[in-house]
Protein backbone atom coordinates (compact mmCIF):
# COMPACT_ATOMS: atom_id res chain seq x y z
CA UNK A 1 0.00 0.00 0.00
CA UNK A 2 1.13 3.42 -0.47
CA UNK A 3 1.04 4.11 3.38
CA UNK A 4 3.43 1.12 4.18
CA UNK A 5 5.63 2.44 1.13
CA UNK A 6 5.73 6.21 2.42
CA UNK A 7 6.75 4.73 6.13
CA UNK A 8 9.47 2.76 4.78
CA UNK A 9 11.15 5.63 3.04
CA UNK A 10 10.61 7.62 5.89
CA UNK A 11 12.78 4.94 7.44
CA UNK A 12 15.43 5.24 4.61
CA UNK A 13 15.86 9.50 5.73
CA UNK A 14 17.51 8.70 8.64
CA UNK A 15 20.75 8.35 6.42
CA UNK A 16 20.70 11.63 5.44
CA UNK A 17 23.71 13.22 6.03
CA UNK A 18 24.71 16.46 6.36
CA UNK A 19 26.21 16.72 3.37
CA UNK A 20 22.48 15.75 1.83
CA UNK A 21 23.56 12.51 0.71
CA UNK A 22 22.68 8.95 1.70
CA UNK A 23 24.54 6.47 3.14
CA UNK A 24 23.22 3.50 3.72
CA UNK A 25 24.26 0.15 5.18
CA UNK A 26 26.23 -2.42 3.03
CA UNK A 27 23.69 -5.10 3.31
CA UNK A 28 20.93 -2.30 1.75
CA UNK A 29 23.02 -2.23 -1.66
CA UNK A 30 24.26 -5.60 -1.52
CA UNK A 31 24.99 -7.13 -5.29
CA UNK A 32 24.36 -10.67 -5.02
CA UNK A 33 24.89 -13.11 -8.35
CA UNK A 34 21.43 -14.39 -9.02
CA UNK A 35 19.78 -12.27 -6.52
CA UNK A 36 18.35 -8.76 -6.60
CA UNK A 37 18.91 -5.09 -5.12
CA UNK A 38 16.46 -3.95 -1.96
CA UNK A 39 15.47 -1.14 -5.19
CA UNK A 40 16.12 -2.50 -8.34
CA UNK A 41 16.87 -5.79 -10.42
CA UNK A 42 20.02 -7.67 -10.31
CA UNK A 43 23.50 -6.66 -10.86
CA UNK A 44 22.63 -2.80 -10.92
CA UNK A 45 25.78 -1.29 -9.30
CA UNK A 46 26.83 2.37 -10.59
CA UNK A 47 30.31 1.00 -11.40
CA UNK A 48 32.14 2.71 -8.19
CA UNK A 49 34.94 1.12 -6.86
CA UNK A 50 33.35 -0.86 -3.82
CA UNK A 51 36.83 -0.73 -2.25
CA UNK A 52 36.35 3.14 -1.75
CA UNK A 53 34.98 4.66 1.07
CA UNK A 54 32.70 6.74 -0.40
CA UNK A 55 31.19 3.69 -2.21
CA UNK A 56 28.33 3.44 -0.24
CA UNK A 57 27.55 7.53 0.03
CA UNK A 58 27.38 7.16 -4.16
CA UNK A 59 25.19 4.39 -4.26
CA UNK A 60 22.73 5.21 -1.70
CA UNK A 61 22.50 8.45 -2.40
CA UNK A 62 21.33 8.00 -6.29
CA UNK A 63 19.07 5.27 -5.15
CA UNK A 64 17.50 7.25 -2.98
CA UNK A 65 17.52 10.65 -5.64
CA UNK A 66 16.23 7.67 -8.51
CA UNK A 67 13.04 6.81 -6.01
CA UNK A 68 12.15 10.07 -5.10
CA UNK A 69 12.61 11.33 -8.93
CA UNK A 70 9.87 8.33 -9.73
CA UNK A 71 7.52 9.31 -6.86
CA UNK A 72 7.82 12.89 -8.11
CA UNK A 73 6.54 11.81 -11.56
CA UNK A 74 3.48 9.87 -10.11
């Protein structure tokens, strides 16, 4: 439903940073061979270095922007 949808991003806002990006845990953007992101379908990283740490920042943060872009357009 779209109440249970708008409480769990609520949930995901509490890793905004101060910098206004996201960083979310490793096991939320987990890539998994023959399995699937929490977001998307499988094998959808942005190409970052994982090693980095910033890795995490990049990828939550343009999840998050990519949801709230298709929520803006509905």
């Amino acid at each position: 439903s779209t109440l249970w949808f708008r409480e769990e991003l609520n949930k995901l806002e509490k890793y905004h940073t101060s910098k206004g990006t996201y960083y979310f845990p490793s096991e939320y953007v987990k890539e998994v061979k023959n399995s699937y992101y929490i977001y998307q379908g499988a094998h959808m990283g942005l190409g970052e270095n994982r090693r980095l740490k910033n890795a995490l920042e990049i990828e939550g943060s343009f999840r998050m922007q990519y949801i709230k872009m298709l929520l803006d357009k509905h």
